[in-house]
C-alpha atoms as a PDB file:
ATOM      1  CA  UNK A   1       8.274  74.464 -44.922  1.00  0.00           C
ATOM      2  CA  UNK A   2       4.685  74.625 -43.361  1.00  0.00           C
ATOM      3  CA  UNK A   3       1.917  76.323 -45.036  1.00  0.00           C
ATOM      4  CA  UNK A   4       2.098  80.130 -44.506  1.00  0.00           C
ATOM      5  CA  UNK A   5      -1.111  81.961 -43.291  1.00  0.00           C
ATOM      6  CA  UNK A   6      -0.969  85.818 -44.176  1.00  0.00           C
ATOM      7  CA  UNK A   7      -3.453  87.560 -41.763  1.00  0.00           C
ATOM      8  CA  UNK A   8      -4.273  91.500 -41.756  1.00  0.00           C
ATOM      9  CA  UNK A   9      -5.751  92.611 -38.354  1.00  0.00           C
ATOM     10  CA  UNK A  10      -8.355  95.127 -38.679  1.00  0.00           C
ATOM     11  CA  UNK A  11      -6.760  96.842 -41.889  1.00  0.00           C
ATOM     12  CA  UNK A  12      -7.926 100.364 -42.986  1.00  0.00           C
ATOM     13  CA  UNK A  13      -7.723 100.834 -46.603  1.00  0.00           C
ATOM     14  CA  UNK A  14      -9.019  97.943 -49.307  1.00  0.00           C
ATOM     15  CA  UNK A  15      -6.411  98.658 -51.701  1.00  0.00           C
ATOM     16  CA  UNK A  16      -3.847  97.705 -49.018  1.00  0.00           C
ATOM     17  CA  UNK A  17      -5.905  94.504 -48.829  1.00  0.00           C
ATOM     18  CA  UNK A  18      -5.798  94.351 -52.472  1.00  0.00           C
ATOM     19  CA  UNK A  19      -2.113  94.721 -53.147  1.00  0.00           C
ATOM     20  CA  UNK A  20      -1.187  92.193 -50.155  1.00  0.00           C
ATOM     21  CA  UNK A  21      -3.732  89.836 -52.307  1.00  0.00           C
ATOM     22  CA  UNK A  22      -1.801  90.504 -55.506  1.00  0.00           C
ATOM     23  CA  UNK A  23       1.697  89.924 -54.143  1.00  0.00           C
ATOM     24  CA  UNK A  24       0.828  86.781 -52.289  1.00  0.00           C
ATOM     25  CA  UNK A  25      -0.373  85.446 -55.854  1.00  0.00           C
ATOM     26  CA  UNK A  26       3.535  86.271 -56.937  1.00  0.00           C
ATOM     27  CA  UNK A  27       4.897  83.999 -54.327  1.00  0.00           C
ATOM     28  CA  UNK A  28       2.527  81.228 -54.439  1.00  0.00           C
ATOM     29  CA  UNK A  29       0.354  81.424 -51.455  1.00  0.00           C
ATOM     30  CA  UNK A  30      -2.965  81.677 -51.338  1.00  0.00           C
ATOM     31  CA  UNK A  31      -3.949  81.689 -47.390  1.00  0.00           C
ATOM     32  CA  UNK A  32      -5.713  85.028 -46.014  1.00  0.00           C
ATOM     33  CA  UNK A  33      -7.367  85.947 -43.331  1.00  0.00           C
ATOM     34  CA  UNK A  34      -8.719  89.175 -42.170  1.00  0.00           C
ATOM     35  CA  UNK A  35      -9.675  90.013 -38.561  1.00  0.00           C
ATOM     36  CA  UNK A  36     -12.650  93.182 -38.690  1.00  0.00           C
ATOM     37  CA  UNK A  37     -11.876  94.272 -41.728  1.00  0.00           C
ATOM     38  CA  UNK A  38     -12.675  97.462 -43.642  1.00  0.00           C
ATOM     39  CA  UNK A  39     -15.002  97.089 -45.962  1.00  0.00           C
ATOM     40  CA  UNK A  40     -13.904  95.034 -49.344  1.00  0.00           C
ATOM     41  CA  UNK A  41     -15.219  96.457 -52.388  1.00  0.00           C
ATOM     42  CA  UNK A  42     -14.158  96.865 -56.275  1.00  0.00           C
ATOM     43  CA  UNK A  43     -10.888  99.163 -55.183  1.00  0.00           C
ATOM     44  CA  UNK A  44      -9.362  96.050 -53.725  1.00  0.00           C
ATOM     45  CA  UNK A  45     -10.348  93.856 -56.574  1.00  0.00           C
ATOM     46  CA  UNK A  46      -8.855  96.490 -58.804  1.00  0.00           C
ATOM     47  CA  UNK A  47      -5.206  96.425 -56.724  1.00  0.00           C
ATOM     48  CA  UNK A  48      -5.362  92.451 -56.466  1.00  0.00           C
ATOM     49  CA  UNK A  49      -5.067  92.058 -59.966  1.00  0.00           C
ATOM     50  CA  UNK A  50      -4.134  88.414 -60.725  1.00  0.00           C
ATOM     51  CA  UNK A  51      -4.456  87.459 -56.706  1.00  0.00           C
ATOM     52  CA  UNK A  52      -8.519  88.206 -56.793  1.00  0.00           C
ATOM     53  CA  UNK A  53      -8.924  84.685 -56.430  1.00  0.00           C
ATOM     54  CA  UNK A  54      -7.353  85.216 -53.151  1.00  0.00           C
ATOM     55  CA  UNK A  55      -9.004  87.793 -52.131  1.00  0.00           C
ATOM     56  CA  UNK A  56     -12.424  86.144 -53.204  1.00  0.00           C
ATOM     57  CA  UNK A  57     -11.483  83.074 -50.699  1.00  0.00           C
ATOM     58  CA  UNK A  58     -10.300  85.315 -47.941  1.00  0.00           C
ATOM     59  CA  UNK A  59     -11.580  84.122 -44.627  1.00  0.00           C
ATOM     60  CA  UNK A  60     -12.895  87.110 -42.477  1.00  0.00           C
ATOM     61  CA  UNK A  61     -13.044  86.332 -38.272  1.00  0.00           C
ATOM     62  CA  UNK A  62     -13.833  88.693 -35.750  1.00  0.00           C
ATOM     63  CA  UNK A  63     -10.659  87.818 -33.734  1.00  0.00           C
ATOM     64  CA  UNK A  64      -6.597  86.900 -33.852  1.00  0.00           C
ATOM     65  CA  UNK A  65      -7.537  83.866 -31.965  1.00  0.00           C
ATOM     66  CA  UNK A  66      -9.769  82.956 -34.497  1.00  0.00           C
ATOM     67  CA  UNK A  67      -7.684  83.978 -37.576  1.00  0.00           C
ATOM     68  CA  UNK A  68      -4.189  82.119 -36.159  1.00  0.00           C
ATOM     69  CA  UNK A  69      -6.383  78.521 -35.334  1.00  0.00           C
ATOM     70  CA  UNK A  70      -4.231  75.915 -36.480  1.00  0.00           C
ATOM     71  CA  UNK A  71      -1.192  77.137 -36.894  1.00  0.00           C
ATOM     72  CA  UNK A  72       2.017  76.059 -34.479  1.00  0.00           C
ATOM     73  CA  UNK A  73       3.918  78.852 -34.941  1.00  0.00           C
ATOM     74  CA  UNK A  74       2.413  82.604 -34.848  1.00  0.00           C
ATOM     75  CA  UNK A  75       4.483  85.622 -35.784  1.00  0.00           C
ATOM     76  CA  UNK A  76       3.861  89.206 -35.724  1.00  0.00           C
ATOM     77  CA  UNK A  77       5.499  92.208 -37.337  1.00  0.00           C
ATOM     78  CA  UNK A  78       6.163  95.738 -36.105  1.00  0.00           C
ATOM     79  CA  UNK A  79       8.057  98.855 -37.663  1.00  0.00           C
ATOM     80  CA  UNK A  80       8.160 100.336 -34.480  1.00  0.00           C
ATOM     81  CA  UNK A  81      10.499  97.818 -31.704  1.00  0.00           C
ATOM     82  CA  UNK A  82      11.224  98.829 -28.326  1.00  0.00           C
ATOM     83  CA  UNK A  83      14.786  98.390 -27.036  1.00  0.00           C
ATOM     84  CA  UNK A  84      16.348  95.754 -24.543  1.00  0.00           C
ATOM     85  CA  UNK A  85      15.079  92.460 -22.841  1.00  0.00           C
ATOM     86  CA  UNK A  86      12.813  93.595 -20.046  1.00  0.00           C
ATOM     87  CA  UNK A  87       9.740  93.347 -22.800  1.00  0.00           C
ATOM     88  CA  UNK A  88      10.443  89.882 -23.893  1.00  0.00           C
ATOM     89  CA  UNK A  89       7.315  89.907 -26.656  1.00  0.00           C
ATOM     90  CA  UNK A  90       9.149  92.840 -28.497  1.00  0.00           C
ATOM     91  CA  UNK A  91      12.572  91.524 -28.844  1.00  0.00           C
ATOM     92  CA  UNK A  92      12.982  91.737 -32.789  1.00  0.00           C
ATOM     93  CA  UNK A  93      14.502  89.486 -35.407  1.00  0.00           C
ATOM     94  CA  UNK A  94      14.917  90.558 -38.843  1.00  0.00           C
ATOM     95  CA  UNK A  95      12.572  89.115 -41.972  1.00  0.00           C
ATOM     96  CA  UNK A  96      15.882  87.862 -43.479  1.00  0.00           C
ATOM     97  CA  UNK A  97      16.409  86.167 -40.216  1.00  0.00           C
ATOM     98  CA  UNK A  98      13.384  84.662 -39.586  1.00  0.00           C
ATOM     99  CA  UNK A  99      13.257  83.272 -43.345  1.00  0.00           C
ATOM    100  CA  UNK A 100      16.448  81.574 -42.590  1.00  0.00           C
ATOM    101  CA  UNK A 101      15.176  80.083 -39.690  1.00  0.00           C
ATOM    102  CA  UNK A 102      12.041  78.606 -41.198  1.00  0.00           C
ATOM    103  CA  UNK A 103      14.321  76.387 -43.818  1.00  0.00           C
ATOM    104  CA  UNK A 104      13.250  73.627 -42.864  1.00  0.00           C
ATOM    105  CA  UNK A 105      10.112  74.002 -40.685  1.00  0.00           C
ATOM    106  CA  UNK A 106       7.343  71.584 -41.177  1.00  0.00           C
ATOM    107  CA  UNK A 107       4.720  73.562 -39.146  1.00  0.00           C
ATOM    108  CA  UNK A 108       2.149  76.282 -40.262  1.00  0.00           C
ATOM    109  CA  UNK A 109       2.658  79.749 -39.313  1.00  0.00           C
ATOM    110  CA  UNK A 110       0.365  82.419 -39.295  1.00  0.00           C
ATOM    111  CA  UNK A 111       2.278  86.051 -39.865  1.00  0.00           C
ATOM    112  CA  UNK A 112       0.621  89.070 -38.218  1.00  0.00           C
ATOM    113  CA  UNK A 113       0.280  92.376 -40.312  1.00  0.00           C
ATOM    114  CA  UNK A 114      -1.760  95.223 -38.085  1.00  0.00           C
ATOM    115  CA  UNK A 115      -3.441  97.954 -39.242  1.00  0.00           C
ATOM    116  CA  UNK A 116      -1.914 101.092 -41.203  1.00  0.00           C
ATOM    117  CA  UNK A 117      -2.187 103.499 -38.346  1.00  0.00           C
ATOM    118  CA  UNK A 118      -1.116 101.986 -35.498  1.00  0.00           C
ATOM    119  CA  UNK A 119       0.401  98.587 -36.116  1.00  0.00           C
ATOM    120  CA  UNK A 120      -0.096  95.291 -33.889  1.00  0.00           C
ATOM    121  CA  UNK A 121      -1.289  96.547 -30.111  1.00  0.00           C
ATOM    122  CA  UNK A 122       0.883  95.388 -27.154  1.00  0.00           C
ATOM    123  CA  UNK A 123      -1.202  93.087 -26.064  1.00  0.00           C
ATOM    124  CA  UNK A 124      -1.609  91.174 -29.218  1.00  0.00           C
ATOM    125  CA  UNK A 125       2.026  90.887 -29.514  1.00  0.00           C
ATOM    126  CA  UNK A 126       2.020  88.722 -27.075  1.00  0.00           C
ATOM    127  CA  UNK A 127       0.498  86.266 -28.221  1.00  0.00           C
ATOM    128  CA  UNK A 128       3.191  86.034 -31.093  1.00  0.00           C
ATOM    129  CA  UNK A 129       5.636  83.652 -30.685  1.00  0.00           C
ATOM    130  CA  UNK A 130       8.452  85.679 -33.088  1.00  0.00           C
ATOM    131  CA  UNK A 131       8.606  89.055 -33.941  1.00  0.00           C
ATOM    132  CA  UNK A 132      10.128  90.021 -36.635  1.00  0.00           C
ATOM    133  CA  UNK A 133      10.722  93.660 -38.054  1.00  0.00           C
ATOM    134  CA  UNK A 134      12.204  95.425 -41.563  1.00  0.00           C
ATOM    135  CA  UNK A 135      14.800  97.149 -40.865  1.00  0.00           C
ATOM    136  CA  UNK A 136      14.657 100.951 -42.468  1.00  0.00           C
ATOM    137  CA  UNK A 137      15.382 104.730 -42.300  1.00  0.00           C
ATOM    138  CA  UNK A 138      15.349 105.818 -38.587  1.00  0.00           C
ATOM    139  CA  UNK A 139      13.310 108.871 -39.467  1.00  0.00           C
ATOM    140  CA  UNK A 140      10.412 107.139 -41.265  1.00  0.00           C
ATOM    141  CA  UNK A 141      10.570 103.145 -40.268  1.00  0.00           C
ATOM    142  CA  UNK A 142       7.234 102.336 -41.101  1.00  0.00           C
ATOM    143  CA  UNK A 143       6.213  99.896 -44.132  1.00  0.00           C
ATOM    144  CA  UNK A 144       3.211 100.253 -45.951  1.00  0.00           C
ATOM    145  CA  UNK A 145       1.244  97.277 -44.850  1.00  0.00           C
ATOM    146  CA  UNK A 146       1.425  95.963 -48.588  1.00  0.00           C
ATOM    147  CA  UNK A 147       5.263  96.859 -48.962  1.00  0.00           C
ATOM    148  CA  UNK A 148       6.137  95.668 -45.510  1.00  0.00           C
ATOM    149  CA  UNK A 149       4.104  91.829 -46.657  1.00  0.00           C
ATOM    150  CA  UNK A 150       5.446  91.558 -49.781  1.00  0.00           C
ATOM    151  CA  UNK A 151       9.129  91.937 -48.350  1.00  0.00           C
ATOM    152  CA  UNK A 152       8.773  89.474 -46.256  1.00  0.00           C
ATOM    153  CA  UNK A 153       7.075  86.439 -48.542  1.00  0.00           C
ATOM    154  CA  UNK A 154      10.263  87.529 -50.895  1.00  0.00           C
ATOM    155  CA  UNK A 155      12.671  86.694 -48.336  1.00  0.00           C
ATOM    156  CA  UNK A 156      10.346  83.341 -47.017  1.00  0.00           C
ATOM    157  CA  UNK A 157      10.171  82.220 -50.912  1.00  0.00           C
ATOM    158  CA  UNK A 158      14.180  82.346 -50.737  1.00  0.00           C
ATOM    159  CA  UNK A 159      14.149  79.367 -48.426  1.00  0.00           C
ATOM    160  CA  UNK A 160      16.582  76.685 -48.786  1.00  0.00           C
ATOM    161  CA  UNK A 161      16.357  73.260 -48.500  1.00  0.00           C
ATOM    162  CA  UNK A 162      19.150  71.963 -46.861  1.00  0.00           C
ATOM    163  CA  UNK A 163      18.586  72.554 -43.169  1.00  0.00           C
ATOM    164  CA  UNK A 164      18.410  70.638 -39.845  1.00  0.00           C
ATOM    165  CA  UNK A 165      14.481  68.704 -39.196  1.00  0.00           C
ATOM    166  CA  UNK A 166      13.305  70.646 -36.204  1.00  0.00           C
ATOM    167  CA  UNK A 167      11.687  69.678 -33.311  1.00  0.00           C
ATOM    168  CA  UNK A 168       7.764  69.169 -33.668  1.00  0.00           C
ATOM    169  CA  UNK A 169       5.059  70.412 -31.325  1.00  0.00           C
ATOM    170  CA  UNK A 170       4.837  67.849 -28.762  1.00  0.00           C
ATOM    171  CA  UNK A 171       8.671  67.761 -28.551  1.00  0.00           C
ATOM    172  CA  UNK A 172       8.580  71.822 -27.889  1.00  0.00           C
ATOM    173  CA  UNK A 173       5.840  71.554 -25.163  1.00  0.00           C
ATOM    174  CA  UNK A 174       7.687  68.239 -23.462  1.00  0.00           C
ATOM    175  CA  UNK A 175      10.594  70.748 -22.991  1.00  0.00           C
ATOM    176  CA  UNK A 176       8.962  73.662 -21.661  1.00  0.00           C
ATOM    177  CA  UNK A 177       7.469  71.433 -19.205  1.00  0.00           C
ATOM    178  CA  UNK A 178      11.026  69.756 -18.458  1.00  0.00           C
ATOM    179  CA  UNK A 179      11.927  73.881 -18.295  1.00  0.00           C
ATOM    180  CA  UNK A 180       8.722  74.619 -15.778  1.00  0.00           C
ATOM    181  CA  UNK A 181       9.994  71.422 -13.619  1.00  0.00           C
ATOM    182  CA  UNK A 182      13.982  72.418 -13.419  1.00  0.00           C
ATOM    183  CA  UNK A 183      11.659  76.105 -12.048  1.00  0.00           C
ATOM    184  CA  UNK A 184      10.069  74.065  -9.174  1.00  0.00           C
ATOM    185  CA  UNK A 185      13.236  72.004  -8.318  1.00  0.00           C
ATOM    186  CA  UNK A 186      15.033  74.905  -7.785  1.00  0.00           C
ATOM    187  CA  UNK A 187      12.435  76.831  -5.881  1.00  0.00           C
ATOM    188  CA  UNK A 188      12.270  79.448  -8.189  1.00  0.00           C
ATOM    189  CA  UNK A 189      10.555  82.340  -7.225  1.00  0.00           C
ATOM    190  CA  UNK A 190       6.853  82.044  -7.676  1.00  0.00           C
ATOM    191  CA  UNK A 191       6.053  85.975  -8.544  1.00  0.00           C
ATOM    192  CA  UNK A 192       8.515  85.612 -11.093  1.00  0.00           C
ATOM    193  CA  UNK A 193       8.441  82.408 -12.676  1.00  0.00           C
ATOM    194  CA  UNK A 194       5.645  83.123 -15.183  1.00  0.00           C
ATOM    195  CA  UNK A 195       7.283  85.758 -16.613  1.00  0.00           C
ATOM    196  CA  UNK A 196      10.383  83.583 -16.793  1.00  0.00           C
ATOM    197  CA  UNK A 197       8.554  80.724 -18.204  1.00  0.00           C
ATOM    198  CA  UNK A 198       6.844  83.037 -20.731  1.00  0.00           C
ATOM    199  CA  UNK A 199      10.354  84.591 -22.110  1.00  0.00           C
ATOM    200  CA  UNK A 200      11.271  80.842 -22.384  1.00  0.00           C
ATOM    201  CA  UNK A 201       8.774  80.238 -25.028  1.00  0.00           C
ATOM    202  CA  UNK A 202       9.543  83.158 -26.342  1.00  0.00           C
ATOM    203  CA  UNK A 203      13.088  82.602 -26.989  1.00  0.00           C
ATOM    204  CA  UNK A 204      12.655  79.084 -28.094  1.00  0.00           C
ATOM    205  CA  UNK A 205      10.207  80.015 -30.599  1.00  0.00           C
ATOM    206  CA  UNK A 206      12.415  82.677 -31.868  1.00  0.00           C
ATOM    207  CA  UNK A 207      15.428  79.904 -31.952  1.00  0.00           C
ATOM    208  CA  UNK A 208      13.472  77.106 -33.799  1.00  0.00           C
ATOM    209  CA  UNK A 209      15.481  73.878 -32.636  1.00  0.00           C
ATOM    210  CA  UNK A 210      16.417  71.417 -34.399  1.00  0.00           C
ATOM    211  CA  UNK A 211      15.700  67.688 -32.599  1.00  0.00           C
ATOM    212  CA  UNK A 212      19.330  67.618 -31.894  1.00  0.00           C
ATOM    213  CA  UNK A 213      19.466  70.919 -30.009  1.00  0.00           C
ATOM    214  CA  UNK A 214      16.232  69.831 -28.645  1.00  0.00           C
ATOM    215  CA  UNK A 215      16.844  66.209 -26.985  1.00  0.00           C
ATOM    216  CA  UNK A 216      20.636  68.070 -25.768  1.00  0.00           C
ATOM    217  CA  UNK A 217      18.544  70.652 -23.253  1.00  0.00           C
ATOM    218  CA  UNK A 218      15.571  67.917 -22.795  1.00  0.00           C
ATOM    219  CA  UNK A 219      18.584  66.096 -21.535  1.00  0.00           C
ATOM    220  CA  UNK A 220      20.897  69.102 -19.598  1.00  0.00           C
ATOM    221  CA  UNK A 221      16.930  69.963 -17.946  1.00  0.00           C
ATOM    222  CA  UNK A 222      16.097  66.105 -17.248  1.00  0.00           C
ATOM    223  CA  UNK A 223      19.461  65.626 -15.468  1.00  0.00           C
ATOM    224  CA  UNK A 224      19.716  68.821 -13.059  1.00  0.00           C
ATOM    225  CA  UNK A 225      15.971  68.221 -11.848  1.00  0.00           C
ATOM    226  CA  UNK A 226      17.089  64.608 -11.669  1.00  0.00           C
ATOM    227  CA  UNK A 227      20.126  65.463  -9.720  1.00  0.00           C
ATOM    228  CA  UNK A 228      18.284  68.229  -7.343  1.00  0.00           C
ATOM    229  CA  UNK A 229      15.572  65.986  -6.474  1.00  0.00           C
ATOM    230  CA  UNK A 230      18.086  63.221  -5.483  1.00  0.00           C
ATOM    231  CA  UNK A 231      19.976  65.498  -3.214  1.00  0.00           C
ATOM    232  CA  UNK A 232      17.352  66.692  -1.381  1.00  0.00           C
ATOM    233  CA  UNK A 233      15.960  62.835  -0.888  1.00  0.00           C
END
């Protein structure tokens, strides 16, 4: 697997910090970012116990943009999930899940924590690729930011070894182009084919495919524009 990138967005409480800082020390990573931050004083030092040296080397960035730059795969997390497939950016996947589906990946990922209060805004949840969620008690879902962190590196240190190589970067964006071409072939309508386009990436990032699963629908997209275009000619 890819480095992992642990990023807090605009976090509320310094021991929270603290504590995400000590538990990242317990499964070996060492990446953090925080976007506007609440001040960092000797309360987080004191709750980062062993991980200070994380928290020392924390990077702090005024922006998500900033704090998820170079890294292929972005993820955010949410106790809260709306239901059904009309808001494509919200469609959850468990932290058990999404471990299992990183076996394997080579790529970095950056995973999204948001503040205590309120949790990742709308709008920044859509520029996750995966969402992925804890599943608890109905009546009180929501994680402490620290708990809710140090669930899922457990379940990402779990990893196996023994997966599928998936596809790379360029061989994800050659077939969401192949995707936006079969769009245009088939006249798709224009008002809607961002949207469509967008859940596209969306599910795909959620699905991590392998290279086989990727060159079969490069293939399945190359041959029905292929096959459109001829028939129209």
């Amino acid at each position: 697997m890819g480095s992992v990138r642990i990023v807090l967005v605009r976090p509320k409480f310094e021991g929270n910090v603290g504590a995400v800082a000590r538990s990242m020390a317990n499964f070996d990573l060492d990446e953090l970012y925080l976007v506007d931050p609440c001040a960092i004083g000797d309360e987080a030092y004191r709750r980062a116990k062993h991980g200070s040296h994380i928290l020392k080397n924390a990077k702090t960035v005024g922006t998500m943009e900033e704090a998820v730059s170079g890294c292929f795969l972005t993820v955010g997390t949410s106790g809260i999930v709306t239901k059904g497939e009309k808001n494509y950016a919200r469609i959850p996947i468990t932290a058990a899940e999404f471990a299992e589906r990183m076996n394997g990946y080579g790529e970095n990922a950056a995973i999204l924590f948001g503040p205590e209060d309120k949790g990742l805004a709308q709008d920044e949840l859509e520029i996750c690729d995966i969402l992925i969620t804890i599943p608890t008690s109905d009546s009180y879902p929501v994680l402490n930011i620290s708990h809710a962190a140090a669930i899922v590196m457990y379940e990402l240190s779990n990893i196996g070894s023994a997966k599928p190589t998936p596809a790379d970067p360029d061989e994800n964006e050659r077939m969401l182009s192949f995707f936006d071409e079969l769009l245009e072939c088939i006249d798709y309508p224009e008002q809607r084919r961002e949207t469509t386009a967008v859940m596209f990436r969306r599910l795909m990032g959620r699905a991590v495919p392998t290279k086989w699963e990727y060159h079969t629908i490069l293939g399945v997209f190359g041959d029905a524009s292929k096959l459109i275009r001829d028939q129209r000619e």
